[in-house]
Protein backbone atom coordinates (compact mmCIF):
# COMPACT_ATOMS: atom_id res chain seq x y z
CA UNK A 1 0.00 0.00 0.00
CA UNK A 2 1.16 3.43 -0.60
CA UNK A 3 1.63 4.01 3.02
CA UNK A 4 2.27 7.22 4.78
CA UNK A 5 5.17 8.02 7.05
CA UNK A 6 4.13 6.77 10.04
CA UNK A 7 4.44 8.47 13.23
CA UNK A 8 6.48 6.86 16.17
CA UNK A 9 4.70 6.24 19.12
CA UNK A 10 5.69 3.65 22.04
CA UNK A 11 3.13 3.50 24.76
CA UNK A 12 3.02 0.09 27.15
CA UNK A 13 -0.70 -1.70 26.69
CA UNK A 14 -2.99 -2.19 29.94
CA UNK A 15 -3.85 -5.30 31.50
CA UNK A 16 -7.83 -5.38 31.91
CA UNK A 17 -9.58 -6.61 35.13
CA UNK A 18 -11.53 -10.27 34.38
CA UNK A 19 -15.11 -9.86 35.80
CA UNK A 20 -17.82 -12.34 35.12
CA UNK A 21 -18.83 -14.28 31.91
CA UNK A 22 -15.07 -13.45 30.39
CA UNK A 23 -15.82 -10.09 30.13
CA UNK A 24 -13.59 -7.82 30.28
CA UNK A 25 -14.15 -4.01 31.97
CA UNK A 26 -11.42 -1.36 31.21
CA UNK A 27 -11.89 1.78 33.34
CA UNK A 28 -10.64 5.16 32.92
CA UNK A 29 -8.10 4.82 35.70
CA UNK A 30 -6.69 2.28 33.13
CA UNK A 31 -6.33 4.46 30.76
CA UNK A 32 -4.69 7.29 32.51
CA UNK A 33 -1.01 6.27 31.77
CA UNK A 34 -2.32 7.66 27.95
CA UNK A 35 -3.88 10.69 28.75
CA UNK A 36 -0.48 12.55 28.31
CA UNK A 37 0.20 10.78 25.32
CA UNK A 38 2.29 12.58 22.42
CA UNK A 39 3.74 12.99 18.66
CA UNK A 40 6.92 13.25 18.28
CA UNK A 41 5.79 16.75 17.38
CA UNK A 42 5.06 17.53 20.47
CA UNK A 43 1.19 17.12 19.76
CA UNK A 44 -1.12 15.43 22.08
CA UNK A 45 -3.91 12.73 20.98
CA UNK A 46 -7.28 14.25 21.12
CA UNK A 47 -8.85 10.46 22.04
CA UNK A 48 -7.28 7.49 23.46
CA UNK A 49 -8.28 3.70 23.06
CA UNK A 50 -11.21 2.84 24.56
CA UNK A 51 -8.80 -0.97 25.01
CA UNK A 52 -5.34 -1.32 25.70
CA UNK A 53 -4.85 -4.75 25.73
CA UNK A 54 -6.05 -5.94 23.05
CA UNK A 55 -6.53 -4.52 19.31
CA UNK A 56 -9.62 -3.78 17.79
CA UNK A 57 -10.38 -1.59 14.82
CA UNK A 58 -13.50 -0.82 12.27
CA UNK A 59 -15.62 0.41 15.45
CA UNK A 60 -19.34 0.24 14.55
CA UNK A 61 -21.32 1.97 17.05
CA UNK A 62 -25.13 1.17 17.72
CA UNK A 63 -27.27 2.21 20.69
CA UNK A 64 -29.39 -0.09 21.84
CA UNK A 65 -31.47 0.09 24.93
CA UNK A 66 -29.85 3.19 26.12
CA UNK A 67 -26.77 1.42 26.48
CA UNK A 68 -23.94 1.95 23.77
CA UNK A 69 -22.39 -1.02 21.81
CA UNK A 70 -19.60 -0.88 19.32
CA UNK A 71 -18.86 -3.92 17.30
CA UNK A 72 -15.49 -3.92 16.04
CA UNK A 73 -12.87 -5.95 13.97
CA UNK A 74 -10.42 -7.37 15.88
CA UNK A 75 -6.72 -7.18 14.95
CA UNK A 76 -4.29 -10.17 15.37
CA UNK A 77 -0.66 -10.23 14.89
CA UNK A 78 -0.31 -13.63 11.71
CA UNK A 79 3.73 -12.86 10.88
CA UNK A 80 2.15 -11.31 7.68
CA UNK A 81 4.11 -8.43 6.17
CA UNK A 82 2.00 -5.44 4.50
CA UNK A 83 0.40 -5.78 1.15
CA UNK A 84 -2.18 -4.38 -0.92
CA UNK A 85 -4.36 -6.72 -0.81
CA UNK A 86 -4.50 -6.50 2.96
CA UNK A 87 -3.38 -10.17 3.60
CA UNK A 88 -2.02 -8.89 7.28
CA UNK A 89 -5.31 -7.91 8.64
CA UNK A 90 -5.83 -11.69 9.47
CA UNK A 91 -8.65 -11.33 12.02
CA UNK A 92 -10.22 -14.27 12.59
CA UNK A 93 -13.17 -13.49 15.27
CA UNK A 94 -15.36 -10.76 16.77
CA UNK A 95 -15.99 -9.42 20.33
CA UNK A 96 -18.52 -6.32 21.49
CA UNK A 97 -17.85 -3.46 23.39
CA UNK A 98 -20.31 -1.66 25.68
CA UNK A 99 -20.31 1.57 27.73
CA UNK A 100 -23.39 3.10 29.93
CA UNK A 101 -21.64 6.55 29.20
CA UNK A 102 -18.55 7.54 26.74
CA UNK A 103 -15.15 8.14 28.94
CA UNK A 104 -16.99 5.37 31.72
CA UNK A 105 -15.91 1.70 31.89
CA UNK A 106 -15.47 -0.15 28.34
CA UNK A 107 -16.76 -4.13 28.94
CA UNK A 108 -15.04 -6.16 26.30
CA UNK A 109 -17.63 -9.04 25.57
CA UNK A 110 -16.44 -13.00 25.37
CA UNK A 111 -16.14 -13.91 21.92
CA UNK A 112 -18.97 -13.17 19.69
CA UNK A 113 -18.20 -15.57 17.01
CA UNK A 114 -15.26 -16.90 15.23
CA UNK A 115 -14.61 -17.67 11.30
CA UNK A 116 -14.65 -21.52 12.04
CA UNK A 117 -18.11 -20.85 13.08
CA UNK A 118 -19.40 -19.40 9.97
CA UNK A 119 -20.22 -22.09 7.41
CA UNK A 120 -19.41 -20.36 3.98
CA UNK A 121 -16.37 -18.24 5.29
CA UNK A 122 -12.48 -19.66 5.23
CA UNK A 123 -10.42 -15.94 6.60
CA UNK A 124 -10.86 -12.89 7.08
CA UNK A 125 -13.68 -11.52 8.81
CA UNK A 126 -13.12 -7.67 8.66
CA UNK A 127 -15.09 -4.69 9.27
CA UNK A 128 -18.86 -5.66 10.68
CA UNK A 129 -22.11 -3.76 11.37
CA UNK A 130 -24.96 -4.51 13.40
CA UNK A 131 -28.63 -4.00 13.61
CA UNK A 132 -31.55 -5.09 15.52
CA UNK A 133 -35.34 -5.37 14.87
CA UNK A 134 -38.36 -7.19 16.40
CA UNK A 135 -36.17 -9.12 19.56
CA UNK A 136 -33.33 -10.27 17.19
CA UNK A 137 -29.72 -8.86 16.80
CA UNK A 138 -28.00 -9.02 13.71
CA UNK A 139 -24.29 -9.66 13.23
CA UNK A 140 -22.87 -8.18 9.44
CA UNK A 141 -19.69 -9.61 8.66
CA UNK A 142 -17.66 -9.73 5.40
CA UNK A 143 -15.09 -12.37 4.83
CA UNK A 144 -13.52 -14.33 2.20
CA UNK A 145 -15.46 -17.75 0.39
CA UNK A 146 -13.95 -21.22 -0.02
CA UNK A 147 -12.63 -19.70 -3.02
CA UNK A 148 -11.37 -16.17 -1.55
CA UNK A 149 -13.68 -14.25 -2.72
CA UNK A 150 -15.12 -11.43 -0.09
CA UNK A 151 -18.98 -12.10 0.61
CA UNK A 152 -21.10 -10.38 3.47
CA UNK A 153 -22.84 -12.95 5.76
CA UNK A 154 -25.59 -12.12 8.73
CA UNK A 155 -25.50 -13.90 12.10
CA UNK A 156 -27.99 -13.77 14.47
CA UNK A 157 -28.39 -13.15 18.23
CA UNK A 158 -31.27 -12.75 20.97
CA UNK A 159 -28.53 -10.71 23.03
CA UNK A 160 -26.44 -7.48 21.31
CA UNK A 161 -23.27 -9.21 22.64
CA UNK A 162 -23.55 -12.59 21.27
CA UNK A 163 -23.20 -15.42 20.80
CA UNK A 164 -23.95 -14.93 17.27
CA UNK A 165 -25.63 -18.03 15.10
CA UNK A 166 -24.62 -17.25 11.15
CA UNK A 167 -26.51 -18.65 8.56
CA UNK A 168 -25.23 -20.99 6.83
CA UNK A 169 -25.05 -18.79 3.16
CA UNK A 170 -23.47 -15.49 2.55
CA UNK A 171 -26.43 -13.10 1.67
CA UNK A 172 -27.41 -13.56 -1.92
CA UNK A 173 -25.76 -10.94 -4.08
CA UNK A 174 -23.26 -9.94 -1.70
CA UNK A 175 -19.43 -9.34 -2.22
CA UNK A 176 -17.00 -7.05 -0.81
CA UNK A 177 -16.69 -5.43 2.61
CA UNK A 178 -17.53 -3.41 4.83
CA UNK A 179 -21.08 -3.58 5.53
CA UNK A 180 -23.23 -0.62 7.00
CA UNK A 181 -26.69 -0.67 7.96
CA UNK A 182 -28.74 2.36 8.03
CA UNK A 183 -32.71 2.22 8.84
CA UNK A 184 -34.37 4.84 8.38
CA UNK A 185 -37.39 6.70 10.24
CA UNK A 186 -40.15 4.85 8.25
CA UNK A 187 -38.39 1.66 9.14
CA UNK A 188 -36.84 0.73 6.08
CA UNK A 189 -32.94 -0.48 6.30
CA UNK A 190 -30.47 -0.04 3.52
CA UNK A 191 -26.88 -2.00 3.35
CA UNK A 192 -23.96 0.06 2.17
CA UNK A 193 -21.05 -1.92 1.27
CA UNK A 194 -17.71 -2.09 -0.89
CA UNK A 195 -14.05 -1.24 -0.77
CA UNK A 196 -11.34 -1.09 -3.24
CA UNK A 197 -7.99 -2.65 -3.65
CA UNK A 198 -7.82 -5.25 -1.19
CA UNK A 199 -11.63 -5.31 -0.94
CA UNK A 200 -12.25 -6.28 -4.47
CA UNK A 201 -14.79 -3.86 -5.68
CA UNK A 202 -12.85 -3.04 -8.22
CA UNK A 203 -13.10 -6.64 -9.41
CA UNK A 204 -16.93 -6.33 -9.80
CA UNK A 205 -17.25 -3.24 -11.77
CA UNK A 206 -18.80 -5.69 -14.84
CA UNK A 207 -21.13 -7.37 -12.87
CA UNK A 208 -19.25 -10.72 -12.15
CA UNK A 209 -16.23 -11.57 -10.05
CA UNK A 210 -13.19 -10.89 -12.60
CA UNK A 211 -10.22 -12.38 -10.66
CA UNK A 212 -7.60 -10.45 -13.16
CA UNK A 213 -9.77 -7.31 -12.59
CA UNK A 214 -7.06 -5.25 -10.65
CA UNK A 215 -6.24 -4.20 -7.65
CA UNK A 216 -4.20 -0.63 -7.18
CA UNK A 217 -3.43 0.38 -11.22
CA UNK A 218 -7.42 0.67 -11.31
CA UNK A 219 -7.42 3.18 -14.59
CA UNK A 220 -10.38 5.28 -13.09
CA UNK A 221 -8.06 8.70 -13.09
CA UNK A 222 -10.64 10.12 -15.71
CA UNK A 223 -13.66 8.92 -15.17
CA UNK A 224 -15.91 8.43 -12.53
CA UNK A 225 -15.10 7.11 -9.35
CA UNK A 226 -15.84 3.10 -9.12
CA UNK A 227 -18.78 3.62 -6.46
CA UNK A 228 -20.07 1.86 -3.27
CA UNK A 229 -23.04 -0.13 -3.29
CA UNK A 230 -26.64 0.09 -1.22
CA UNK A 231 -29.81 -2.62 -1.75
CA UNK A 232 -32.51 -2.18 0.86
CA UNK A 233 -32.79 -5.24 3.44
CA UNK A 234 -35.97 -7.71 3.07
CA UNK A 235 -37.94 -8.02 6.44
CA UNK A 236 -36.64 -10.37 7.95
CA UNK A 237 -33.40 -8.35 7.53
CA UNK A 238 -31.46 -11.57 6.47
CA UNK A 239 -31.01 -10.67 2.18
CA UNK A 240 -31.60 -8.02 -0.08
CA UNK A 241 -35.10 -6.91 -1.03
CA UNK A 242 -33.55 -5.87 -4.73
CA UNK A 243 -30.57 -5.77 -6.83
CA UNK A 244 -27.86 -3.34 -5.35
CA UNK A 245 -27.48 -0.37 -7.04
CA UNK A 246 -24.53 2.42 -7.00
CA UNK A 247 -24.31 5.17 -4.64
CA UNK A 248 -23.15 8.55 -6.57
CA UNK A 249 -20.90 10.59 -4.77
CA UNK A 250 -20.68 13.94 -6.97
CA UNK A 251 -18.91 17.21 -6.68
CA UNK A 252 -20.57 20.74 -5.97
CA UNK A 253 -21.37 20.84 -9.90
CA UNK A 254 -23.37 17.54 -9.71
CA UNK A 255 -21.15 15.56 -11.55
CA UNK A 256 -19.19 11.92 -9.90
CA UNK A 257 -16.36 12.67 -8.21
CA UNK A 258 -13.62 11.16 -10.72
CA UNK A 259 -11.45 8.35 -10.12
CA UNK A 260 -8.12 10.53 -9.69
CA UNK A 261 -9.78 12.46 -7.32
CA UNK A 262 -7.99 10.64 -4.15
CA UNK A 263 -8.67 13.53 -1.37
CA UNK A 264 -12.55 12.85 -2.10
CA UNK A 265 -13.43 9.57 -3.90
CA UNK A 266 -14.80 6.59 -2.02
CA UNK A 267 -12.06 3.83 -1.01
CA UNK A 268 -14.07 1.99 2.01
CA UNK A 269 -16.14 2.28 5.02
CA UNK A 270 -19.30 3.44 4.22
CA UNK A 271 -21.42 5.01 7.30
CA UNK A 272 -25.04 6.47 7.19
CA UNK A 273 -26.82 8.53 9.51
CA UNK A 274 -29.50 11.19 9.36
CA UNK A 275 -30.07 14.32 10.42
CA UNK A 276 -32.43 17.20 10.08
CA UNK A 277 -34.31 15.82 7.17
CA UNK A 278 -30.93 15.26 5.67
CA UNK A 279 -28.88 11.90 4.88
CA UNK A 280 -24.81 11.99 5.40
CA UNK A 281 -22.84 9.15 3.67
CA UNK A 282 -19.54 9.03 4.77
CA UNK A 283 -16.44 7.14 4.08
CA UNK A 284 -12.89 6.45 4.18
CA UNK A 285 -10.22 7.96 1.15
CA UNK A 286 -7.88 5.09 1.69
CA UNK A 287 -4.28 6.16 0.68
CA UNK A 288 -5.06 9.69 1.27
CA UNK A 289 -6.49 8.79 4.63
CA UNK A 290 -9.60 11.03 4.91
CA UNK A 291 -12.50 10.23 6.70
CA UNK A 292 -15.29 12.28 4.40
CA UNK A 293 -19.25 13.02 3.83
CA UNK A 294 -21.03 13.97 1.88
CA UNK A 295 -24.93 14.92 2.25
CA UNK A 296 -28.03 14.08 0.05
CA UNK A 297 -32.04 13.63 -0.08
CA UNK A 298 -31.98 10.25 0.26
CA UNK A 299 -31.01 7.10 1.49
CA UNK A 300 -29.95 6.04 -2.05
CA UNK A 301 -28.31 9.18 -3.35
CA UNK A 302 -26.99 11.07 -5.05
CA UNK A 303 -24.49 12.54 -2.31
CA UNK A 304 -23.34 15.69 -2.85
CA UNK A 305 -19.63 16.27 -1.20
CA UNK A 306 -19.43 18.68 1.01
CA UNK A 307 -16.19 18.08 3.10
CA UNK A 308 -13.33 16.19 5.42
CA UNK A 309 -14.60 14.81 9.08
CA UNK A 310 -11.23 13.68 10.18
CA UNK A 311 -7.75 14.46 9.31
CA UNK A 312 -5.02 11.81 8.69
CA UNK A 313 -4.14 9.74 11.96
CA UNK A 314 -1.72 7.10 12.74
CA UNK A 315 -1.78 4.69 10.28
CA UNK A 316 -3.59 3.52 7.61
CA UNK A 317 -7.45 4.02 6.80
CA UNK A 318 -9.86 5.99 8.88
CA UNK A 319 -12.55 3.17 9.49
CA UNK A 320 -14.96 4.74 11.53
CA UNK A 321 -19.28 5.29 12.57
CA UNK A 322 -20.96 8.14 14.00
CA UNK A 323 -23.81 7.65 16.22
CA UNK A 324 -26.05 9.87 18.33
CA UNK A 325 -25.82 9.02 22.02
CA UNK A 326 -27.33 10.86 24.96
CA UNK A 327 -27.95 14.27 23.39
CA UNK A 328 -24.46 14.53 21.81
CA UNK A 329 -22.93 13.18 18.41
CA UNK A 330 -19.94 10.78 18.40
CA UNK A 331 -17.35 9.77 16.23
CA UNK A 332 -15.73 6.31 16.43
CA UNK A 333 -12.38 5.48 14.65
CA UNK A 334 -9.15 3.82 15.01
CA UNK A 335 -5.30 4.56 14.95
CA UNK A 336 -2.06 2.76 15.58
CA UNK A 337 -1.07 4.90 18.17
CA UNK A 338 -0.21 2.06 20.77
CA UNK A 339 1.44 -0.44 18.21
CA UNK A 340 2.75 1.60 15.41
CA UNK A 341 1.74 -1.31 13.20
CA UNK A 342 -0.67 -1.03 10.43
CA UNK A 343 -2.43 -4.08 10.74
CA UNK A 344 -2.81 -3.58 14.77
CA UNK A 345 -4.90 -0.88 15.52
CA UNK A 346 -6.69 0.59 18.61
CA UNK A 347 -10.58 1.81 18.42
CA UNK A 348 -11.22 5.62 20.00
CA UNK A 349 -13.87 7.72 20.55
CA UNK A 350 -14.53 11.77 20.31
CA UNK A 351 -17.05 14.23 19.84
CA UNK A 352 -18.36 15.04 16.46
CA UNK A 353 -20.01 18.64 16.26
CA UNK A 354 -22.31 20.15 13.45
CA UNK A 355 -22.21 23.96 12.64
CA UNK A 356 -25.45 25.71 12.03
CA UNK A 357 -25.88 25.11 8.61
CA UNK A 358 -25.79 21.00 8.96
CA UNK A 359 -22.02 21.00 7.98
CA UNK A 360 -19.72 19.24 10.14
CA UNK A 361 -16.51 20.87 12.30
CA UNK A 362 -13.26 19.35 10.88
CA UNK A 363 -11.52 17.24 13.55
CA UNK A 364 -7.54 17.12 14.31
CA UNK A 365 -6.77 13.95 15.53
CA UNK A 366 -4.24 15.78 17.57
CA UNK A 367 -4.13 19.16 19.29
CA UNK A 368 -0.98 21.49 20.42
């Protein structure tokens, strides 16, 4: 990957009190050895890991019940040295996190489920979502086939922390990563999905699963940006209820946002939330390593840019959610701040805040 010069940052990991069930409950005493934490610059971290013993990254955040959960990725260290196609984010199985309050005590849940678990999957299970409707919580998780190919799969709980039960077929027109879904006020949900290079989006862009389709040389420089996909869920929230379609990211003339355009086209991560009547699709840059949104009129687009959320931070993409909890917005993300490793990363927290006019204040992942 065209990887940025990283910053250097050494900072001893925690060991986390055991409490009942396996959880695990990390308290902000835990955390304070961080608090002072700095760049070589001289500039201090805005948010530190909500863990510090153990690596988790992709942080979706859901409330549900009043009670915050964030269902992330979690890192492992396989021996694997960086590619583009990702092969050293080897994660292999998925835990929740929960919080009564942001900055309070962070349980990390027993093991949600693992890929051996997961009938159609063989590696891989990156970045997942969650949802829940009617008494049943569902799990999202991409991960590569028997043949390597990345499908999204749904797993099923009666609890938001698992154990998860996956079906035994990746959802039926699924491929790529990163799954997000968004329901809306009238109840409808959406899943956005995709991510290119190592997520093989790029390999789709005729339909089928082209194996020679490309990874980074994808020739888009001129034309418009290969785009992330939505298909509104079926009731029982299980498949899609229709063919996916593209969502349309365009610039402040109303055309796509091109290909070349690497400070503002879509790489990964897609995110949906809503506010004031209006719909915000954000998403990761990749190699420029912007988190960005952009706003529209609907859940399916088109999405008009309108700016950055996050500058660069440690390491490599900006996988992130937003969620509203308890009157205030939030941003979830991760860095490599405590491994200064790519491929093991540490999920954080901070507050998101909207100016007047719906746009959103640009954050600095660090502050003098």
């Amino acid at each position: 990957m065209r990887l940025r010069l990283q910053l250097c940052l050494a900072t001893a990991a925690i060991a986390a009190t055991a409490t009942l069930a396996g959880a695990q409950t990390h308290t902000a005493a835990q955390h304070a050895t961080h608090a002072e934490a700095r760049s070589p610059e001289g500039r201090r971290y805005v948010a530190q890991p909500l863990v510090t013993d153990k690596f988790f990254a992709d942080p979706s955040a859901h409330v549900f019940n009043g009670k915050l959960y964030v269902y992330p990725s979690h890192d492992v260290d396989a021996g694997i040295p960086d590619d583009d196609l990702g092969n050293q984010y080897a994660m292999h199985d998925y835990h929740v996190l929960s919080m009564d309050r942001v900055g309070g005590p962070v349980t990390v849940h027993p093991v949600a489920i693992d890929v051996k678990d997961i009938p159609w999957a063989s590696k891989q299970t990156w970045a997942p979502d969650a949802a829940y409707k009617n008494g049943t919580y569902y799990l999202y998780m991409p991960a590569r086939d028997k043949q390597g190919v990345f499908r999204i799969g749904v797993a099923t709980s009666k609890s938001p922390t698992g154990p998860f039960k996956a079906e035994k077929e990746p959802i039926r027109g699924s491929y790529s990563i990163d799954p997000a879904v968004f329901t809306d006020t009238d109840g409808a949900s959406y899943m956005y999905f995709g991510g290119i290079w190592g997520g093989q989006l790029q390999r789709w862009t005729n339909g089928r699963y082209d194996p020679n389709g490309g990874d980074t040389d994808l020739k888009q420089d001129d034309k418009p940006a290969i785009a992330p996909k939505i298909a509104r869920m079926s009731a029982d929230m299980k498949q899609f209820a229709e063919a996916t379609r593209d969502v349309i990211i365009t610039d402040e003339a109303g055309k796509p946002v091109l290909g070349g355009d690497h400070d503002r086209r879509f790489f990964e991560a897609a995110w949906t939330f809503k506010r004031g009547g209006k719909y915000y699709f954000t998403y990761s840059t990749g190699d420029t390593h912007f988190l960005n949104y952009a706003i529209g009129d609907s859940p399916y687009g088109p999405f008009r840019y309108t700016g950055h959320i996050l500058k660069p931070v440690q390491g490599w993409t900006s996988h992130h959610s937003i969620v509203e909890f308890q009157g205030r917005w939030w941003l979830f993300y991760h860095d490599t701040q405590l491994s200064d490793k790519n491929h093991l990363r540490s999920a954080k927290v901070t507050e998101l805040t909207f100016n007047t006019d719906g746009t959103i204040q640009l954050i600095d992942p660090f502050k003098d």
